[in-house]
Protein backbone atom coordinates (compact mmCIF):
# COMPACT_ATOMS: atom_id res chain seq x y z
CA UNK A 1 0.00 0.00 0.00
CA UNK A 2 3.16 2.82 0.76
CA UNK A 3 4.14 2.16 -3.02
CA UNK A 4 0.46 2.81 -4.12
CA UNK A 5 -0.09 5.88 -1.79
CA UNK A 6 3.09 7.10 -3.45
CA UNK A 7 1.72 6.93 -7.10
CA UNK A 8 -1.79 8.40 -6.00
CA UNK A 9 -0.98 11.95 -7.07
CA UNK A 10 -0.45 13.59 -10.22
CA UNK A 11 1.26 17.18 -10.88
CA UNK A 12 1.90 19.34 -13.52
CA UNK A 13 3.78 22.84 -13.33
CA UNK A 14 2.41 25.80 -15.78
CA UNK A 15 3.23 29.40 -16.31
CA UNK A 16 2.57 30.88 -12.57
CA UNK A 17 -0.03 28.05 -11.75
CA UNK A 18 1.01 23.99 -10.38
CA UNK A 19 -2.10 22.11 -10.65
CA UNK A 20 -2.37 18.99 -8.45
CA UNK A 21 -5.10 15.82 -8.65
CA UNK A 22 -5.91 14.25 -5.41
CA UNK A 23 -7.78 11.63 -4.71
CA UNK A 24 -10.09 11.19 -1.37
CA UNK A 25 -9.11 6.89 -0.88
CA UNK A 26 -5.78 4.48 -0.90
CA UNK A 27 -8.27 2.70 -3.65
CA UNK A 28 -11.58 2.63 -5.17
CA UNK A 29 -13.97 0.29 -3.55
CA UNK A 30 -16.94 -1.35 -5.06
CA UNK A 31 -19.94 0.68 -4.26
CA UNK A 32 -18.52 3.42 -2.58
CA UNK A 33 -18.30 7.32 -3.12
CA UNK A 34 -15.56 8.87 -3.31
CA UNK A 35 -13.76 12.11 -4.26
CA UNK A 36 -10.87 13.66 -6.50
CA UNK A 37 -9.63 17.17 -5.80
CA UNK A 38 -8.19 19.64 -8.15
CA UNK A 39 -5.76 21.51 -6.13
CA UNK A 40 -4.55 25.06 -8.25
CA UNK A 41 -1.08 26.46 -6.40
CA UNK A 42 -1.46 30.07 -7.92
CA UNK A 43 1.94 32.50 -8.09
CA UNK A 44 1.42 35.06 -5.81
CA UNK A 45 -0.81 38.35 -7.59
CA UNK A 46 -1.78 36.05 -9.78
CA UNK A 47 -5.66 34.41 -10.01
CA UNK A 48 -7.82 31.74 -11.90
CA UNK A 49 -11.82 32.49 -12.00
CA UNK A 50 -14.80 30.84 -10.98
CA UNK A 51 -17.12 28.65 -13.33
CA UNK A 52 -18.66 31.69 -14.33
CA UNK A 53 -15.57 34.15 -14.69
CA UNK A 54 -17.72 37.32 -14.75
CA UNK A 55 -17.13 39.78 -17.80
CA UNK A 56 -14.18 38.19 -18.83
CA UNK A 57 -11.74 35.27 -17.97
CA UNK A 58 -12.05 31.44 -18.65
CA UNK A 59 -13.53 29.15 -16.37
CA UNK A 60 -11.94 26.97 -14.85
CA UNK A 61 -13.22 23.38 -15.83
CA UNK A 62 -12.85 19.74 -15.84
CA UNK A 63 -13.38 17.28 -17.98
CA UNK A 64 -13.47 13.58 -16.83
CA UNK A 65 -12.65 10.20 -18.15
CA UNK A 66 -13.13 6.89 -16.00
CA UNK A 67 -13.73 3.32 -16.56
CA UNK A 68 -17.49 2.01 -17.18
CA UNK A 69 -19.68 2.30 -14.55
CA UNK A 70 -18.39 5.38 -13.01
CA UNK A 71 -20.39 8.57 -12.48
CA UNK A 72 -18.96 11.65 -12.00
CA UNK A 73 -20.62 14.65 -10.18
CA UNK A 74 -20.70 18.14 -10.98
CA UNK A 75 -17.57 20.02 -10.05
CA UNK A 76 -17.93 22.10 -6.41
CA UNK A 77 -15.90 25.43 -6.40
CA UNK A 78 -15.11 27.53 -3.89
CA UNK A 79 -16.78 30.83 -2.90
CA UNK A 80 -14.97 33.59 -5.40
CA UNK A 81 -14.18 36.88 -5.00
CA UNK A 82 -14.71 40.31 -6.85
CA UNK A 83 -12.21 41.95 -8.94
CA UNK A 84 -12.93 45.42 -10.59
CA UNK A 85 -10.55 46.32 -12.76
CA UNK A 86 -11.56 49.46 -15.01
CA UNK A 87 -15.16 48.54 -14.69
CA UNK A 88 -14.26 45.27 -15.87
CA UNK A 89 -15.66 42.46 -13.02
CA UNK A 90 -14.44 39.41 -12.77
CA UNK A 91 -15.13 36.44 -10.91
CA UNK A 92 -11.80 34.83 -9.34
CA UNK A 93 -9.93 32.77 -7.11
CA UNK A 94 -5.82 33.42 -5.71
CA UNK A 95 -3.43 31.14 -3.42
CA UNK A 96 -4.21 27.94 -2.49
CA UNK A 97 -7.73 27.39 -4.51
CA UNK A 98 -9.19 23.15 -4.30
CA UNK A 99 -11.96 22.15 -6.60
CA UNK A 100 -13.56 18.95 -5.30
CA UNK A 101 -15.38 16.39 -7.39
CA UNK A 102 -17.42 13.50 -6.68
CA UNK A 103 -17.24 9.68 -7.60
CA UNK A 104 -19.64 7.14 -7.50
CA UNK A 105 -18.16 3.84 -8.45
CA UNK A 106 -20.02 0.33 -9.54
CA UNK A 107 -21.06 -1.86 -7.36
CA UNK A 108 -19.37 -4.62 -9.38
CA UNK A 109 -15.44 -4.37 -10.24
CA UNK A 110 -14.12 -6.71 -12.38
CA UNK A 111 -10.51 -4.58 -13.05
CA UNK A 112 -7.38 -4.82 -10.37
CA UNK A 113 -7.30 -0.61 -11.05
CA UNK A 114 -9.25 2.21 -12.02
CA UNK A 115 -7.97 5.12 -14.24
CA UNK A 116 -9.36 8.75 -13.11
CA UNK A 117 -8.08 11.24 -15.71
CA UNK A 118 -8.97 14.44 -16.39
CA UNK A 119 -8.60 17.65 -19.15
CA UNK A 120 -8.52 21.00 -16.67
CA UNK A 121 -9.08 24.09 -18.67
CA UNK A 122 -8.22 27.55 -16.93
CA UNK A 123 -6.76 30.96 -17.46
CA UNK A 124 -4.33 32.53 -15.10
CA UNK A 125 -3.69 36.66 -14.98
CA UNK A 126 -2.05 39.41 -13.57
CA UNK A 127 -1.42 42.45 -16.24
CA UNK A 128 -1.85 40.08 -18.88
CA UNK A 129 -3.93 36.38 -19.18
CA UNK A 130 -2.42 32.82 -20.18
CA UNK A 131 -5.28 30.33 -21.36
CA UNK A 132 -3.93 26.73 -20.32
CA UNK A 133 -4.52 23.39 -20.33
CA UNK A 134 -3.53 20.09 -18.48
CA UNK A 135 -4.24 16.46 -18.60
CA UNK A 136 -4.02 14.63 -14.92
CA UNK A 137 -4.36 11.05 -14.61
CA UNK A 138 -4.33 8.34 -11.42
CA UNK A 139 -4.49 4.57 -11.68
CA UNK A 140 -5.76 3.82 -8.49
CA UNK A 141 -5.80 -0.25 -7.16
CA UNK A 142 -9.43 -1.96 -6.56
CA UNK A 143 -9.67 -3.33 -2.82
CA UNK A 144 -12.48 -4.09 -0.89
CA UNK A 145 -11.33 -1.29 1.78
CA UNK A 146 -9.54 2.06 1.96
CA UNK A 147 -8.79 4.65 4.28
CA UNK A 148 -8.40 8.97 3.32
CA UNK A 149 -5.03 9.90 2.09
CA UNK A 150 -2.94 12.35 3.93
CA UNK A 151 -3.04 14.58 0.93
CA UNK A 152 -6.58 14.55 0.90
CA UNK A 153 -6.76 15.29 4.82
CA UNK A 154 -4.89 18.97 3.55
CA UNK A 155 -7.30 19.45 0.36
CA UNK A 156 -10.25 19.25 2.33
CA UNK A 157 -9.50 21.67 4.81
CA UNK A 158 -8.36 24.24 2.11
CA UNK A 159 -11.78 23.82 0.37
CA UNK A 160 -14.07 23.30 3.14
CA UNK A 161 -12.76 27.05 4.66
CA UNK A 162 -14.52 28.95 1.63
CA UNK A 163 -17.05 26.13 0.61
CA UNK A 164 -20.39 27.79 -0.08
CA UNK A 165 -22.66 27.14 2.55
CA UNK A 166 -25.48 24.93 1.14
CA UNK A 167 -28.61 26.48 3.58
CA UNK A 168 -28.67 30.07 5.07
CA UNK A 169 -30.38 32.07 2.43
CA UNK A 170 -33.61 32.51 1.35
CA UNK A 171 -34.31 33.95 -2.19
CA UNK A 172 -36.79 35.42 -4.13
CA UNK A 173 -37.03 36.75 -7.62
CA UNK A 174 -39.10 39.03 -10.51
CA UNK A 175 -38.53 40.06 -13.28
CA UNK A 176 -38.41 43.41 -15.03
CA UNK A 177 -37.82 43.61 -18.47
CA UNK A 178 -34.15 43.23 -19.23
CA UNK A 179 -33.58 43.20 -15.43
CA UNK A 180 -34.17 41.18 -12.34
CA UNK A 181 -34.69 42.16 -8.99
CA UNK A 182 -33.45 39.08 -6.32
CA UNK A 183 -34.26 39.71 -3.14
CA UNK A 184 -32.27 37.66 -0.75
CA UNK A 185 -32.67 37.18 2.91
CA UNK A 186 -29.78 37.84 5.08
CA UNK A 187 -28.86 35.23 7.83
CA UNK A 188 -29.27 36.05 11.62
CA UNK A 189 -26.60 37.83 12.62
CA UNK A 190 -24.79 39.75 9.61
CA UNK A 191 -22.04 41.40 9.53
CA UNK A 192 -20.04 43.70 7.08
CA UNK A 193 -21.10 47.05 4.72
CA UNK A 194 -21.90 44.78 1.53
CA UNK A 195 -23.22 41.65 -0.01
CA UNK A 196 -22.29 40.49 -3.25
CA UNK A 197 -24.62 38.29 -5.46
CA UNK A 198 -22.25 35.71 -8.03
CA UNK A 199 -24.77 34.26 -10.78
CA UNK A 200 -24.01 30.88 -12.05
CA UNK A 201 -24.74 31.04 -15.32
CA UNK A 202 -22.69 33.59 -17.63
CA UNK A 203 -24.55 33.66 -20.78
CA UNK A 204 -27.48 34.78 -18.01
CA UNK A 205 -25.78 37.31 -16.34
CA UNK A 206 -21.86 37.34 -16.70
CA UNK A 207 -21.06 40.10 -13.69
CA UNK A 208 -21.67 39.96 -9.69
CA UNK A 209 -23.86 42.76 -7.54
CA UNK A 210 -22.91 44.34 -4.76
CA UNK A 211 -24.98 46.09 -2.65
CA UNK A 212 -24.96 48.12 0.62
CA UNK A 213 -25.68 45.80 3.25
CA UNK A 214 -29.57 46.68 4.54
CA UNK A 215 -29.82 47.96 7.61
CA UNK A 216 -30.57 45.40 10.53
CA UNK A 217 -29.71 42.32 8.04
CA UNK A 218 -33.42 42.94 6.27
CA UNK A 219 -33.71 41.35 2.53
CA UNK A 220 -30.47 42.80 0.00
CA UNK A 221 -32.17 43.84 -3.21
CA UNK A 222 -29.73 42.90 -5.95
CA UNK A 223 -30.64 44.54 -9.24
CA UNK A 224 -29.14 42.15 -12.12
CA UNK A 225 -28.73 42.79 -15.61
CA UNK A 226 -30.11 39.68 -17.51
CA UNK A 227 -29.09 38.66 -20.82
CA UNK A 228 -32.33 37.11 -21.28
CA UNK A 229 -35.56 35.48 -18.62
CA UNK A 230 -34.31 32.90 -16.51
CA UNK A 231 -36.79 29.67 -15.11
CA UNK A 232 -37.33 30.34 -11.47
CA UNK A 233 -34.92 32.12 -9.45
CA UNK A 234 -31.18 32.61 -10.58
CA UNK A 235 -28.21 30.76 -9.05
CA UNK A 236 -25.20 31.62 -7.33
CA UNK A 237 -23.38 32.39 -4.24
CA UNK A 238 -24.26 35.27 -2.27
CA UNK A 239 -21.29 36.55 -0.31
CA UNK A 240 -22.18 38.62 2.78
CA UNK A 241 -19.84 41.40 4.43
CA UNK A 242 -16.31 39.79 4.71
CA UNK A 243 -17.46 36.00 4.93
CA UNK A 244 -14.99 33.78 3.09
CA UNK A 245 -17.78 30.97 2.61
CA UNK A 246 -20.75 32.87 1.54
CA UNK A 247 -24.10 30.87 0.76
CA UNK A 248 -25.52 29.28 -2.02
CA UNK A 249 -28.61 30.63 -4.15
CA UNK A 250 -30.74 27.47 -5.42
């Protein structure tokens, strides 16, 4: 097991960026979850953006290849921040940044190893942007146990500091012509002079809101410019004062 807990990592070094794949287990076990973490090691002044980079940027994305049998979740990103440069806003992420995806595995497994791999697409900036790619790959052993790696253990504390919370908020929405109005319910307790609204989807709305925060923690109005009428209310992450997590708008 040492020489296979050796092998479980993959790394590749790019202009200002070292991108890392880690996986959760020592091995994949029939039947149970597990996860892979993208760990991006950004040069200091340097950032990579969100899944929805704001007005411009690439998203950072993954695309995943794994034996038969295998389903693989949506990615989970951290909580991003806002960065105004000359009225452009942008949706991004600096330091230490983990992207965590889930596994499920078969409950039948007739192969001694599994191979996760996976195409990352990002763009890294400063004064100017790189676009970049990387291809990461693990063969990981089939056992009929497994315990968390120790790389893991570090990954998931990184991630689970600015994880968006998944309760907190309640949101509502209406629509005005080629605007919406989201009104968001602060939780108990807030804190700081703003909240900012991130919207998932770009081609919906491609730049966060910020707004004062209201007085007493009542409901933030967030007035957002909508490329066209969503279904139901818009998603995102609403970050509130200086809170590194923020909470999720579903």
């Amino acid at each position: 097991m040492l020489l296979s807990l050796a092998l479980l990592q993959a790394t590749v070094t790019r202009p200002h960026v070292t991108i890392s794949l880690v996986p959760e287990h020592t091995a994949i076990v029939a039947g149970m979850p597990t996860r892979v973490a993208l760990r991006f090691q950004v040069e200091p002044g340097w950032h990579v953006y969100w899944k929805n980079p704001g007005e411009s940027g690439v998203a950072t994305t993954a695309n995943w290849t794994t034996p038969a049998g295998f389903a693989v979740g949506p990615m989970l990103y951290p909580t991003p921040s806002r960065l105004d440069v000359a009225g452009v806003v942008t949706h991004v992420h600096e330091g230490d940044v983990v992207f965590v995806t889930p596994v499920a595995t078969p409950l039948k497994l007739r192969d001694r190893t599994a191979l996760l791999a996976t195409r990352v697409r990002y763009g890294v900036c400063k004064d100017v942007c790189y676009p970049g790619q990387a291809t990461l790959s693990v063969s990981m052993p089939v056992m009929t146990d497994a315990s968390r790696t120790s790389a893991w253990l570090a990954v998931d504390s990184t991630f689970e500091a600015v994880r968006p919370r998944e309760k907190g908020v309640t949101a509502g929405f209406t629509w005005n012509g080629d605007r919406g109005i989201l009104s968001v319910v602060m939780p108990p307790g807030c804190q700081g002079e703003t909240a900012t609204f991130f919207p998932d989807d770009r081609d919906l709305s491609p730049a966060a809101v910020t707004v004062p925060m209201p007085r007493g923690c009542g409901p933030a109005q967030f007035t957002i410019p909508l490329r066209e009428k969503p279904k139901g209310t818009p998603r995102g992450v609403v970050v509130v004062g200086t809170d590194r997590k923020g909470y999720e708008v579903r």
